[in-house]
PDB file of N, CA and C in Angstrom:
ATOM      1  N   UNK A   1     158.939 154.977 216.647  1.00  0.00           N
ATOM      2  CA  UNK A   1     159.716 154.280 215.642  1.00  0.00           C
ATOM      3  C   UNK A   1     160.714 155.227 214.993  1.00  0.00           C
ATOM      4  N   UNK A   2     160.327 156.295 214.623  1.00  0.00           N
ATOM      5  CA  UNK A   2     161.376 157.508 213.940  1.00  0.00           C
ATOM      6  C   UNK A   2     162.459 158.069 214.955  1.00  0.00           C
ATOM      7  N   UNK A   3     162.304 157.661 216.518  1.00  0.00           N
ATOM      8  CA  UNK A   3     163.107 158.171 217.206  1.00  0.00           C
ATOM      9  C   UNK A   3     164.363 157.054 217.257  1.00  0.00           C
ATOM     10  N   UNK A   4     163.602 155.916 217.109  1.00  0.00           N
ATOM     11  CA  UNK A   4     164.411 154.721 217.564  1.00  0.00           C
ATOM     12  C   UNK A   4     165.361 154.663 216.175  1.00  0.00           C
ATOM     13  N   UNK A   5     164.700 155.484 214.938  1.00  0.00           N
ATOM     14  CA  UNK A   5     165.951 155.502 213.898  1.00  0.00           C
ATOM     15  C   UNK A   5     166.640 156.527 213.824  1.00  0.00           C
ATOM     16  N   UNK A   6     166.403 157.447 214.146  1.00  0.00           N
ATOM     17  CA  UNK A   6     167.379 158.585 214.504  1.00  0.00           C
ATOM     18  C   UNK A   6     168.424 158.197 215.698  1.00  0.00           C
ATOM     19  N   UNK A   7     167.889 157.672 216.426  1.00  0.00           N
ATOM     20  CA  UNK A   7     168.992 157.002 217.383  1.00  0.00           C
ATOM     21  C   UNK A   7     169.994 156.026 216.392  1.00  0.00           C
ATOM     22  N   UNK A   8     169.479 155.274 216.577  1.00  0.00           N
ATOM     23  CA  UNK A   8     170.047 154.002 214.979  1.00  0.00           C
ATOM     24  C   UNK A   8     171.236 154.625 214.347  1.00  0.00           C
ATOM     25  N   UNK A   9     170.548 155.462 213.817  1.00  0.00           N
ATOM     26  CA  UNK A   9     171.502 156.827 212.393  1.00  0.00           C
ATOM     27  C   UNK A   9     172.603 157.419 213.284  1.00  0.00           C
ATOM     28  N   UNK A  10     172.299 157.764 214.047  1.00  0.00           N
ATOM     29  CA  UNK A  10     173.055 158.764 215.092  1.00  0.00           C
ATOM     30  C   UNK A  10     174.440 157.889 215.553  1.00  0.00           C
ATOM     31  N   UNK A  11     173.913 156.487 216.134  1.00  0.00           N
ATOM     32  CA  UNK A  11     175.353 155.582 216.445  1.00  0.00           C
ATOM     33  C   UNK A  11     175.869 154.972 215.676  1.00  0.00           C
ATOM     34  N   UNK A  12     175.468 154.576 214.667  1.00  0.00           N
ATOM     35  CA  UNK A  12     175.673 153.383 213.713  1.00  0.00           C
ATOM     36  C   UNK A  12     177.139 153.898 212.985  1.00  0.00           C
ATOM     37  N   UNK A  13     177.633 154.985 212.766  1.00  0.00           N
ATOM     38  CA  UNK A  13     179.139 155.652 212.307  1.00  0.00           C
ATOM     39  C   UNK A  13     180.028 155.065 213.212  1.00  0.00           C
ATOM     40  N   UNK A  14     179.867 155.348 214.745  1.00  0.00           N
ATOM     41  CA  UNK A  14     181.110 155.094 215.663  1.00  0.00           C
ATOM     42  C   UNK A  14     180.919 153.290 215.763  1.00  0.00           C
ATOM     43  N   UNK A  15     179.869 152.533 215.830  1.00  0.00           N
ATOM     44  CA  UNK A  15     179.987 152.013 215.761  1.00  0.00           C
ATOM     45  C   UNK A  15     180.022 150.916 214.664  1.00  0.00           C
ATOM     46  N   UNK A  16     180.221 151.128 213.759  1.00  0.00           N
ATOM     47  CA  UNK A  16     180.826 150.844 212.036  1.00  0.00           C
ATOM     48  C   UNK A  16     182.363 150.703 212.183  1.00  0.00           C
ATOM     49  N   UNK A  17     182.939 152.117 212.710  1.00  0.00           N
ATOM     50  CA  UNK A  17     183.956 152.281 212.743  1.00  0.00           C
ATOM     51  C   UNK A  17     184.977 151.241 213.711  1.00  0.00           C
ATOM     52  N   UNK A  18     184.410 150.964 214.663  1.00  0.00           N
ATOM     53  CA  UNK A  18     184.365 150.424 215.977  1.00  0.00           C
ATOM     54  C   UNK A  18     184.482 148.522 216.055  1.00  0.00           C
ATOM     55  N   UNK A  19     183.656 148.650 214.949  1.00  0.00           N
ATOM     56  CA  UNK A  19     183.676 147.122 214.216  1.00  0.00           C
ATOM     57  C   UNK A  19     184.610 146.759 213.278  1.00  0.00           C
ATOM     58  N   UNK A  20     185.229 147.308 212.655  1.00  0.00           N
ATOM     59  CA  UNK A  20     186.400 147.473 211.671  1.00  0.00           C
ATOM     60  C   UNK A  20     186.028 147.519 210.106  1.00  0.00           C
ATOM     61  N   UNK A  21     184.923 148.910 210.393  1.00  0.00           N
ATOM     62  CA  UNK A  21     183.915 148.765 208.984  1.00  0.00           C
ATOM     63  C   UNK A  21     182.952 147.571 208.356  1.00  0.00           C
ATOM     64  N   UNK A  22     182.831 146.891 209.469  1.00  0.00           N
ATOM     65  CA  UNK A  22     181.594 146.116 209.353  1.00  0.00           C
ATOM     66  C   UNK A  22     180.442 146.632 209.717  1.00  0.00           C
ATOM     67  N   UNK A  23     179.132 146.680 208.722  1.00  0.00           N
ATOM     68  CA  UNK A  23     177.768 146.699 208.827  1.00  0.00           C
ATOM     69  C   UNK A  23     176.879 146.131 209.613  1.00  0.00           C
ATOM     70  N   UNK A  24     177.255 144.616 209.474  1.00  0.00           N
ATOM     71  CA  UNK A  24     176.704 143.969 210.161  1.00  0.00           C
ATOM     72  C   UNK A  24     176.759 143.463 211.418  1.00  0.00           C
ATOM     73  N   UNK A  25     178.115 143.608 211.788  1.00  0.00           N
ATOM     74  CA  UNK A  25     178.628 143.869 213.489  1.00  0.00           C
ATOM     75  C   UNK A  25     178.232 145.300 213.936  1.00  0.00           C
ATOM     76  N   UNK A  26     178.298 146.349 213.302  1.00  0.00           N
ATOM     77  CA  UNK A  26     177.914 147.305 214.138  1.00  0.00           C
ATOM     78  C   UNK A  26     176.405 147.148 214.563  1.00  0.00           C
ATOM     79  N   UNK A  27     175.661 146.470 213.209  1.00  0.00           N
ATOM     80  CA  UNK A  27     174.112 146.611 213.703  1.00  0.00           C
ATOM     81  C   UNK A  27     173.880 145.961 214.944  1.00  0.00           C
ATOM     82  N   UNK A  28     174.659 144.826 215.219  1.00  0.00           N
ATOM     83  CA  UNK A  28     174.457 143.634 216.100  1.00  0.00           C
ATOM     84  C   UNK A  28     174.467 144.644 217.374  1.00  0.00           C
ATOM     85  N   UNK A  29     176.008 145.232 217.151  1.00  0.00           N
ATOM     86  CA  UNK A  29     176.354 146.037 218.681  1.00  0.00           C
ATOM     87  C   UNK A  29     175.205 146.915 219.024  1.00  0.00           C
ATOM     88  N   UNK A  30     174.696 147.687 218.154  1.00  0.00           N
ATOM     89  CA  UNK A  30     173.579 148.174 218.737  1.00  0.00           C
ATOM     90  C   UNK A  30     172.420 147.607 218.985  1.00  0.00           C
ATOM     91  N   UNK A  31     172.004 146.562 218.128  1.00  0.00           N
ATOM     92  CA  UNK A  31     170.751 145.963 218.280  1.00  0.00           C
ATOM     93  C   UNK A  31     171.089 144.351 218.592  1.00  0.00           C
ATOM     94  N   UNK A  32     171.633 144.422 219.615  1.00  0.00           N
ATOM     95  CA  UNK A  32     171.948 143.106 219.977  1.00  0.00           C
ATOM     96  C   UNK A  32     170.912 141.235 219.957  1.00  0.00           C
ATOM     97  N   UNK A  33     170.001 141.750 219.798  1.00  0.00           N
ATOM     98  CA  UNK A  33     168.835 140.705 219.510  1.00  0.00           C
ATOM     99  C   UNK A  33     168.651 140.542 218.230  1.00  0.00           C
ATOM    100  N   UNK A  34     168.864 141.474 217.444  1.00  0.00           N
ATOM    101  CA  UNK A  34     168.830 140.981 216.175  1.00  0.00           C
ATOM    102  C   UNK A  34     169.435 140.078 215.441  1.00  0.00           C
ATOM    103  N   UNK A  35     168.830 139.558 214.715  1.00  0.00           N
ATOM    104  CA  UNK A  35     169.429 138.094 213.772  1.00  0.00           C
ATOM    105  C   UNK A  35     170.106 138.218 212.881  1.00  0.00           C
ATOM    106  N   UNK A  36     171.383 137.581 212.563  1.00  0.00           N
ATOM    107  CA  UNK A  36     171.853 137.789 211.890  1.00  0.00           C
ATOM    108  C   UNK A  36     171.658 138.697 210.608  1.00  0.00           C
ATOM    109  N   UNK A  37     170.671 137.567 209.793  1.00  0.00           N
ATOM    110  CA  UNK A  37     170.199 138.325 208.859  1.00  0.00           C
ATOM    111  C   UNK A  37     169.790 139.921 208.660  1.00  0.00           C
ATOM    112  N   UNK A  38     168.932 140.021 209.843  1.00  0.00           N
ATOM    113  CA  UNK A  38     168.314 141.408 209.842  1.00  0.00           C
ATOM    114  C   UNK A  38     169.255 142.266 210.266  1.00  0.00           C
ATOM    115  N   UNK A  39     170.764 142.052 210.940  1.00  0.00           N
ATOM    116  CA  UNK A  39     171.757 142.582 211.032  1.00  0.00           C
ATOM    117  C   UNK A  39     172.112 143.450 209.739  1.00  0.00           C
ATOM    118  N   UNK A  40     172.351 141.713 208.959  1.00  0.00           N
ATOM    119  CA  UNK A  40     173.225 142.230 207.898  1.00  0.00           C
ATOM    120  C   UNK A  40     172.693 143.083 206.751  1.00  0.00           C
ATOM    121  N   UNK A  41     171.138 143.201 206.732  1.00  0.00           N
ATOM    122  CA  UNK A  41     170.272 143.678 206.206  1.00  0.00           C
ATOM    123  C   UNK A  41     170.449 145.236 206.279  1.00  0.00           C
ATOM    124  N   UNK A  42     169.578 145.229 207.399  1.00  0.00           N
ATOM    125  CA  UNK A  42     169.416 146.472 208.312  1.00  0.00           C
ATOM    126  C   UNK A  42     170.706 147.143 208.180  1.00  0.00           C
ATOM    127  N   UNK A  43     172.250 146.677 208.644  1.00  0.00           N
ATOM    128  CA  UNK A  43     173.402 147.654 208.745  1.00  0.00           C
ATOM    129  C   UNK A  43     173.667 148.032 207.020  1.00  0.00           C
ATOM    130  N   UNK A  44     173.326 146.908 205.759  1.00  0.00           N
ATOM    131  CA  UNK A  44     174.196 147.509 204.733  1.00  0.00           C
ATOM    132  C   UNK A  44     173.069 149.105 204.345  1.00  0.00           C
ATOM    133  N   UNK A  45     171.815 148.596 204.673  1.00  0.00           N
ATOM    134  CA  UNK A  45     170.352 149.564 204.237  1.00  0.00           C
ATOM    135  C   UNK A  45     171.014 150.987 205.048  1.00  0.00           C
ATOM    136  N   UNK A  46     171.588 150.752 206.286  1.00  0.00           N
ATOM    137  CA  UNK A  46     171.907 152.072 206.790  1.00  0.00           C
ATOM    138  C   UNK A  46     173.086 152.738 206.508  1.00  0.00           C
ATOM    139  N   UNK A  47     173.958 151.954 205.661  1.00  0.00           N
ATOM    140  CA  UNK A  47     175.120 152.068 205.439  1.00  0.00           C
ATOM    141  C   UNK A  47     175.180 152.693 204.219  1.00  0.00           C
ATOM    142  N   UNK A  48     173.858 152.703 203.450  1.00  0.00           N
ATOM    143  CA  UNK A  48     174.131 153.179 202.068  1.00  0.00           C
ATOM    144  C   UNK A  48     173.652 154.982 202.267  1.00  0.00           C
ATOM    145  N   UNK A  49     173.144 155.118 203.067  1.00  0.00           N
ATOM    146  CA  UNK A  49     172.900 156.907 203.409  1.00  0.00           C
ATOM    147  C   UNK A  49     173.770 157.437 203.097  1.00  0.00           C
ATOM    148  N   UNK A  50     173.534 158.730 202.036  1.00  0.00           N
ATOM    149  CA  UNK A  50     174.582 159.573 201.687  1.00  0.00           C
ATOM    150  C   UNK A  50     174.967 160.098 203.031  1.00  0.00           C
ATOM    151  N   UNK A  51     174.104 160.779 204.137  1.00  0.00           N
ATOM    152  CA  UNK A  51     174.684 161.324 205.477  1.00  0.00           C
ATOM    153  C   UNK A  51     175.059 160.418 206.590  1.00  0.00           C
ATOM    154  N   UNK A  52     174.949 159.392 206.306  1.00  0.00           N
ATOM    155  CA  UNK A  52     175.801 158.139 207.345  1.00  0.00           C
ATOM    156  C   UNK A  52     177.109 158.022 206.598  1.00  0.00           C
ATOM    157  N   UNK A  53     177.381 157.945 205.394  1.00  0.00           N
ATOM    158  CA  UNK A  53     178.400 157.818 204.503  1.00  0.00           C
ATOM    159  C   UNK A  53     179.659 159.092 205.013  1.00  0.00           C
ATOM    160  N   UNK A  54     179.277 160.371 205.018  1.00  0.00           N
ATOM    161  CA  UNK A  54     179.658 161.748 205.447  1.00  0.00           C
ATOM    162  C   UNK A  54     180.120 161.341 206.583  1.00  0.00           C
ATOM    163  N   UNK A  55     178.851 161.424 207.469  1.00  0.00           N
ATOM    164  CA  UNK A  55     179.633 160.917 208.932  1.00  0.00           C
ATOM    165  C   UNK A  55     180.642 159.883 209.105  1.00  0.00           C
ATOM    166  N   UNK A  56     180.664 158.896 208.512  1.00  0.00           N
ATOM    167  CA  UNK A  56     181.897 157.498 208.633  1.00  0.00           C
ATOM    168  C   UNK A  56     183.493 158.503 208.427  1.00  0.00           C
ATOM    169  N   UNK A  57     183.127 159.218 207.454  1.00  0.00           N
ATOM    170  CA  UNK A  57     184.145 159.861 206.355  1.00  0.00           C
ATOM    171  C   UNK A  57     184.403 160.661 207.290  1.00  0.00           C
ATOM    172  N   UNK A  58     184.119 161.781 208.112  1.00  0.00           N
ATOM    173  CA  UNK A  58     184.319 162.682 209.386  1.00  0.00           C
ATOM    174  C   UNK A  58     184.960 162.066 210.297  1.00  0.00           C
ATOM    175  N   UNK A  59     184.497 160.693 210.619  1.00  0.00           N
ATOM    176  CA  UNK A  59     185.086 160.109 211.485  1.00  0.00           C
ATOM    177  C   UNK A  59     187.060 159.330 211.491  1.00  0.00           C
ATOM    178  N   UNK A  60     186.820 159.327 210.256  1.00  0.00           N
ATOM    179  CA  UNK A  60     188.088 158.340 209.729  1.00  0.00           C
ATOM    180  C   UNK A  60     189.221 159.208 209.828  1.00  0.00           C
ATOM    181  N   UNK A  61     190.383 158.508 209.737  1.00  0.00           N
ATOM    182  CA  UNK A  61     191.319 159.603 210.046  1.00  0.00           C
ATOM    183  C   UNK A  61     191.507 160.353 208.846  1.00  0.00           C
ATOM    184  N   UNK A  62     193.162 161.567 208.948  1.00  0.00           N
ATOM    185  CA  UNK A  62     193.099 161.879 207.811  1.00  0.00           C
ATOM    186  C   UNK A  62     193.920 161.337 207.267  1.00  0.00           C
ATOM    187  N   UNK A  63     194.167 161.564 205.527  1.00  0.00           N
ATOM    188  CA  UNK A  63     195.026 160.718 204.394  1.00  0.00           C
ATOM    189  C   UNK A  63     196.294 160.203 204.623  1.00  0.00           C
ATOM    190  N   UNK A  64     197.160 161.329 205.854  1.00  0.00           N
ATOM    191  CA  UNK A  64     198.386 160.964 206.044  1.00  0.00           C
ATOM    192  C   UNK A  64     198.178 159.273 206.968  1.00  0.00           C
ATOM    193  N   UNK A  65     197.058 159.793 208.056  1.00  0.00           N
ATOM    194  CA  UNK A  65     197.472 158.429 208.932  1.00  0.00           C
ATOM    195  C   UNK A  65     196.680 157.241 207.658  1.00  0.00           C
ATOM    196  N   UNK A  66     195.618 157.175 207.059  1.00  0.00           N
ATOM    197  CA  UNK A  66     194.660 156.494 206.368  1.00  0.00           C
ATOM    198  C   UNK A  66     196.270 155.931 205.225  1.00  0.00           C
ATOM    199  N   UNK A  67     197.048 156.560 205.119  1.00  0.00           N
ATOM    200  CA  UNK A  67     198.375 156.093 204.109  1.00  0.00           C
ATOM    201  C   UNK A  67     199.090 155.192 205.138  1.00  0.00           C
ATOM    202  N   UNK A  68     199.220 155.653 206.424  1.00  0.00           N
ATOM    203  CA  UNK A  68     200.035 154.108 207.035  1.00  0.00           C
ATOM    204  C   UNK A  68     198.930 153.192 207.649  1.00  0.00           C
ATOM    205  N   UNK A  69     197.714 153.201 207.873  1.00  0.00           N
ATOM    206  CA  UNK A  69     197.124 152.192 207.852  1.00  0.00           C
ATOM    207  C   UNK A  69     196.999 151.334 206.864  1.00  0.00           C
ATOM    208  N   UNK A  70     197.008 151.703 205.682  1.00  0.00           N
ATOM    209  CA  UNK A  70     196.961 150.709 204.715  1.00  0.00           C
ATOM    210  C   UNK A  70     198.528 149.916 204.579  1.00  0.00           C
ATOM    211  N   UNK A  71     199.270 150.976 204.367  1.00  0.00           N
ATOM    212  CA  UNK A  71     201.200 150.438 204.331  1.00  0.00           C
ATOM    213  C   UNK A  71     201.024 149.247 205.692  1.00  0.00           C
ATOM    214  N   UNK A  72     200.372 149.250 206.919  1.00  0.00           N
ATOM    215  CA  UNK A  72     200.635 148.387 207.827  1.00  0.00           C
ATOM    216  C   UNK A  72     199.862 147.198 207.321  1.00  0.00           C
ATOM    217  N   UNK A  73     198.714 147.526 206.744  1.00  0.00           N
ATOM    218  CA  UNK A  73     197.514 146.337 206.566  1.00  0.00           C
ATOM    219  C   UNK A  73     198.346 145.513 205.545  1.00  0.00           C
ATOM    220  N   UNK A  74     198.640 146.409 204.798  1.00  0.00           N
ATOM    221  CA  UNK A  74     199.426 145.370 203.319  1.00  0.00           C
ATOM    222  C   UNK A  74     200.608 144.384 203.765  1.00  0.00           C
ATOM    223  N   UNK A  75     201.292 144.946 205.153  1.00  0.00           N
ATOM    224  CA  UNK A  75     202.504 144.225 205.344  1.00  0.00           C
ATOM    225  C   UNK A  75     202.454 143.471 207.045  1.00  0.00           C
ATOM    226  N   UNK A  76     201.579 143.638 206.924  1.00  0.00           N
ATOM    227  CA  UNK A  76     200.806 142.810 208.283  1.00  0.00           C
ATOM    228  C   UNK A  76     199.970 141.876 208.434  1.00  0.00           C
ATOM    229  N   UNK A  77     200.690 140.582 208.953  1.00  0.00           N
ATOM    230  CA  UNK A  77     199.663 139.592 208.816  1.00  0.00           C
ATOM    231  C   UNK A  77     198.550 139.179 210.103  1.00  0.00           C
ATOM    232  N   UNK A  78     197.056 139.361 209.247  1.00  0.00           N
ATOM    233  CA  UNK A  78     195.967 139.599 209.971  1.00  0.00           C
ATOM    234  C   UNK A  78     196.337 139.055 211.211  1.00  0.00           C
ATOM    235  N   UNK A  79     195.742 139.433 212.235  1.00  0.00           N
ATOM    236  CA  UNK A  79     195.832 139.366 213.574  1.00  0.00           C
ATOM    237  C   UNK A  79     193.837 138.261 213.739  1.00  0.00           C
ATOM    238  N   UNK A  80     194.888 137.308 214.822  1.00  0.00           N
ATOM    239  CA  UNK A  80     192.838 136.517 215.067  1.00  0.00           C
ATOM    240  C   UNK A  80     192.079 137.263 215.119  1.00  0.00           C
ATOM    241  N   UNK A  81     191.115 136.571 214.258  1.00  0.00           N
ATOM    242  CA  UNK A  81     189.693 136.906 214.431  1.00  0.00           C
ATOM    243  C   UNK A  81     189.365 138.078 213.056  1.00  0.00           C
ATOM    244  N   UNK A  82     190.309 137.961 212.320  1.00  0.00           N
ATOM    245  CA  UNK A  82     190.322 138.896 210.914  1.00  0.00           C
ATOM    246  C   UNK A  82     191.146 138.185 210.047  1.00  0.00           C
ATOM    247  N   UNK A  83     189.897 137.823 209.201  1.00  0.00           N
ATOM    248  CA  UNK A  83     190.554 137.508 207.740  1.00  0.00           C
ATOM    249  C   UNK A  83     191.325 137.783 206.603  1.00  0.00           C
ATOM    250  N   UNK A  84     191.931 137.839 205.814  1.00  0.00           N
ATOM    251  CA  UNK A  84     192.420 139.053 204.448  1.00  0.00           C
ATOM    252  C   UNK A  84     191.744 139.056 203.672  1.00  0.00           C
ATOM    253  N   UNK A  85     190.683 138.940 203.469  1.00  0.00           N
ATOM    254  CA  UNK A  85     189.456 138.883 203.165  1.00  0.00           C
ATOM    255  C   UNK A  85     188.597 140.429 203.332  1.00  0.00           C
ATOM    256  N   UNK A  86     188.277 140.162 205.052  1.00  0.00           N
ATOM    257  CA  UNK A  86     187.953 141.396 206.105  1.00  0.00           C
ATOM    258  C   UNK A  86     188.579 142.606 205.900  1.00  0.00           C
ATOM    259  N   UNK A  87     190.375 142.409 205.886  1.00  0.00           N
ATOM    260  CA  UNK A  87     191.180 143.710 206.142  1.00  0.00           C
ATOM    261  C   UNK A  87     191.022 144.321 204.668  1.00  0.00           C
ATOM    262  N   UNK A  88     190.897 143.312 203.679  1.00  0.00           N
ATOM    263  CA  UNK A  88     190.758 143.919 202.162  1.00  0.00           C
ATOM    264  C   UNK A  88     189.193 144.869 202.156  1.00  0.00           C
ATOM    265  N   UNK A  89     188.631 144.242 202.417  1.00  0.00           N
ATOM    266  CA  UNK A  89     187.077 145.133 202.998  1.00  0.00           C
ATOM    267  C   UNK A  89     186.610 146.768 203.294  1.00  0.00           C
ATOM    268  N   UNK A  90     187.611 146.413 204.442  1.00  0.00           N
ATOM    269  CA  UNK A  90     187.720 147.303 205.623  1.00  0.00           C
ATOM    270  C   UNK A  90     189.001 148.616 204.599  1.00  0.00           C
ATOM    271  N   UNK A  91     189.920 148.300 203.453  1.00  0.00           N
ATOM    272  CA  UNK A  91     190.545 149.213 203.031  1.00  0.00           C
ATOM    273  C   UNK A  91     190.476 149.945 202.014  1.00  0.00           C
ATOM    274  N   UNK A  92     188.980 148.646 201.290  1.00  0.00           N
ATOM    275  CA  UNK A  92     188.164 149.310 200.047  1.00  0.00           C
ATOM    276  C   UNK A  92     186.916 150.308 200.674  1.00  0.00           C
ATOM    277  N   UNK A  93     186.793 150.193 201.340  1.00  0.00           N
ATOM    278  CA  UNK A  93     185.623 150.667 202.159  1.00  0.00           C
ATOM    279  C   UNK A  93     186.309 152.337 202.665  1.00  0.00           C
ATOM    280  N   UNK A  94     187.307 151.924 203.288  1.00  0.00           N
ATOM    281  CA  UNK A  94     187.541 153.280 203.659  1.00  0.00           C
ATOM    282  C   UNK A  94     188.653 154.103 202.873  1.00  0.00           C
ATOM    283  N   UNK A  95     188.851 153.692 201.540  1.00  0.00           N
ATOM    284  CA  UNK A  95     189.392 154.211 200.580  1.00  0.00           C
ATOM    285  C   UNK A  95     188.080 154.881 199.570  1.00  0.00           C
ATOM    286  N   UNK A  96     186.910 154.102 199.104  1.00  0.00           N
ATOM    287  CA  UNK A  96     185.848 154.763 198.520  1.00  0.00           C
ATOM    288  C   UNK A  96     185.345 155.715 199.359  1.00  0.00           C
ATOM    289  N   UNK A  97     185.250 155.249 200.700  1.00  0.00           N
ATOM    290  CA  UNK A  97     184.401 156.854 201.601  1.00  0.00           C
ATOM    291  C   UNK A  97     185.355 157.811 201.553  1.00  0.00           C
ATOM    292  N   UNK A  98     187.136 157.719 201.040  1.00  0.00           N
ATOM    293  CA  UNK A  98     188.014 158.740 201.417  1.00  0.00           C
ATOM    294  C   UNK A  98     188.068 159.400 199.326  1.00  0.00           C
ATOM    295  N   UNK A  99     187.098 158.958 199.163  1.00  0.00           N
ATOM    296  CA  UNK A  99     186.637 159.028 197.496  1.00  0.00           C
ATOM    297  C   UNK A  99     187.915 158.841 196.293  1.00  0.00           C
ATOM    298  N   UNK A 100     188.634 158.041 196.943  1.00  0.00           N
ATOM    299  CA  UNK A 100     189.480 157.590 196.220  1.00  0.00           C
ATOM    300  C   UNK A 100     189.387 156.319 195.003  1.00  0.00           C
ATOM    301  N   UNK A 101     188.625 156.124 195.379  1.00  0.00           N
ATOM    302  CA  UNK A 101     187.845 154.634 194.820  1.00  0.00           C
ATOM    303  C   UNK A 101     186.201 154.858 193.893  1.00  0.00           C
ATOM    304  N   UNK A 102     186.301 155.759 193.363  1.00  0.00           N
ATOM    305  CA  UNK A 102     184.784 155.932 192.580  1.00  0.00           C
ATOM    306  C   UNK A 102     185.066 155.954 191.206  1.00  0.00           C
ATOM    307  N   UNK A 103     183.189 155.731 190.670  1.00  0.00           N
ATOM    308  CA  UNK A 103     183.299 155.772 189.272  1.00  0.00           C
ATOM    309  C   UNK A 103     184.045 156.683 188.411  1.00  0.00           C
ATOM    310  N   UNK A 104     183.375 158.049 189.045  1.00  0.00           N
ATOM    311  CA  UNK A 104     184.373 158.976 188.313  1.00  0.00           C
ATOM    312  C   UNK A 104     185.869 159.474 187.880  1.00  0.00           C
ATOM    313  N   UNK A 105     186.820 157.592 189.219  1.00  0.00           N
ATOM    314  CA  UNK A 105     188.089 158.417 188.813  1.00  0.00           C
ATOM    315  C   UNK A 105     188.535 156.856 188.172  1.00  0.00           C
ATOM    316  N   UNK A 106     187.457 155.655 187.786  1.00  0.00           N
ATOM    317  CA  UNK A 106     188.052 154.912 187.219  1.00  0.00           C
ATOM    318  C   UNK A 106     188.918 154.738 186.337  1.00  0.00           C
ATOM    319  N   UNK A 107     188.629 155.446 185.367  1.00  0.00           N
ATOM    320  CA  UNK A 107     189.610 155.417 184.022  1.00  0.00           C
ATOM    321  C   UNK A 107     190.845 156.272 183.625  1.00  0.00           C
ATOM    322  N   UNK A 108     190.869 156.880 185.314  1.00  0.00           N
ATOM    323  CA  UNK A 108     191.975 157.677 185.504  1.00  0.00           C
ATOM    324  C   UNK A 108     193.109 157.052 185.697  1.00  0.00           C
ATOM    325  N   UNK A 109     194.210 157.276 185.422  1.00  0.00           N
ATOM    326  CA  UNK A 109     195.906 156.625 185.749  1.00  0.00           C
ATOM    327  C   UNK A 109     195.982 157.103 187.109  1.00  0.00           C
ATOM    328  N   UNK A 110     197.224 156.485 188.040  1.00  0.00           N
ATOM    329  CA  UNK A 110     197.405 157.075 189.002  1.00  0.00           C
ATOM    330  C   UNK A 110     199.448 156.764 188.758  1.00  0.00           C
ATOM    331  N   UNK A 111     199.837 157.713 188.871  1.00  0.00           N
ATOM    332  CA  UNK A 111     201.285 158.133 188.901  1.00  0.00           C
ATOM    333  C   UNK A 111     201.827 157.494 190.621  1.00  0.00           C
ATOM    334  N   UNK A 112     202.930 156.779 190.407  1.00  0.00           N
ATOM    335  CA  UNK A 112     203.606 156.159 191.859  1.00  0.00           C
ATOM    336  C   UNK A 112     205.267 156.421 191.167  1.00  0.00           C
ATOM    337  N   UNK A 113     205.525 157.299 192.032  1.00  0.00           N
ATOM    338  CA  UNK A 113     206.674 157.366 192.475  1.00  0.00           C
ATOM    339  C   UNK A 113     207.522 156.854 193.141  1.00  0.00           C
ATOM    340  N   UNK A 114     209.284 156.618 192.989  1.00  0.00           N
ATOM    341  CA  UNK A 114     210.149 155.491 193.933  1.00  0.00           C
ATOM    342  C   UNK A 114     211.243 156.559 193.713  1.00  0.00           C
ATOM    343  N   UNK A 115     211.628 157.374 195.075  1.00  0.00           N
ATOM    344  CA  UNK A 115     212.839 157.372 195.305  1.00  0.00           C
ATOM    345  C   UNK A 115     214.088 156.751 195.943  1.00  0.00           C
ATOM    346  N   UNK A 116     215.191 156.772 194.974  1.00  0.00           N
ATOM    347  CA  UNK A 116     215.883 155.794 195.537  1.00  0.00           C
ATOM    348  C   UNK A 116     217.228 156.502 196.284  1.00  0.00           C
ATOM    349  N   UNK A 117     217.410 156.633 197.275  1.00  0.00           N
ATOM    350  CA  UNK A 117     218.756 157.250 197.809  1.00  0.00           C
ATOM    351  C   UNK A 117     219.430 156.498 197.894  1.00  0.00           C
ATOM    352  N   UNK A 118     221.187 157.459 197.754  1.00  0.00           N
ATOM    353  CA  UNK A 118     222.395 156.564 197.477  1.00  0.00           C
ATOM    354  C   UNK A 118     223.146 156.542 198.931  1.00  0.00           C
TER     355      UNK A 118
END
């Protein structure tokens, strides 16, 4: 049983990632018999590991490309089989693992800049 979760632990990043930061599709992909439920169960339970969390975060790109994935997501309309719902998900998700999104920087301002050339 401890091997079969170390296995579990071990894929569950690429395939998180792989799913478009879904939990509960990645669990499926690996554990394909499983029921929904115990999917969605099972993937958020593995999803909350501080060292599955690390690993997702290793995996993701870095800030420069993670800045035009979002610029595309915002100005791109979902493609089948993804909701705006999903893509909103999928950009909170990998904006908090890129720790941009935590308690500690809530009450912080964030400065946006517009240059305008003539």
């Amino acid at each position: 049983m401890k091997r079969n979760r170390e296995f579990l632990e071990k894929v569950f990043p690429v395939a998180y990632i792989q799913q478009g930061l879904n939990a509960t599709r990645a669990y499926k992909q690996i554990k394909c018999a499983a029921s929904y439920e115990t999917a969605r169960v099972e993937g958020s339970r593995i999803l909350a590991k501080p060292a599955i969390q690390r690993r997702i975060q290793e995996l993701l790109p870095d800030d420069g490309v993670e800045a035009g994935v979002i610029r595309d997501a915002l100005y791109t309309k979902p493609f089948k089989g993804i909701s705006w719902a999903e893509k909103h998900k999928f950009l909170e998700t990998s904006l908090k693992l890129k720790g941009y999104m935590t308690a500690e920087r809530a009450d912080n301002d964030t400065n946006i800049g517009i240059i305008i050339e003539r």
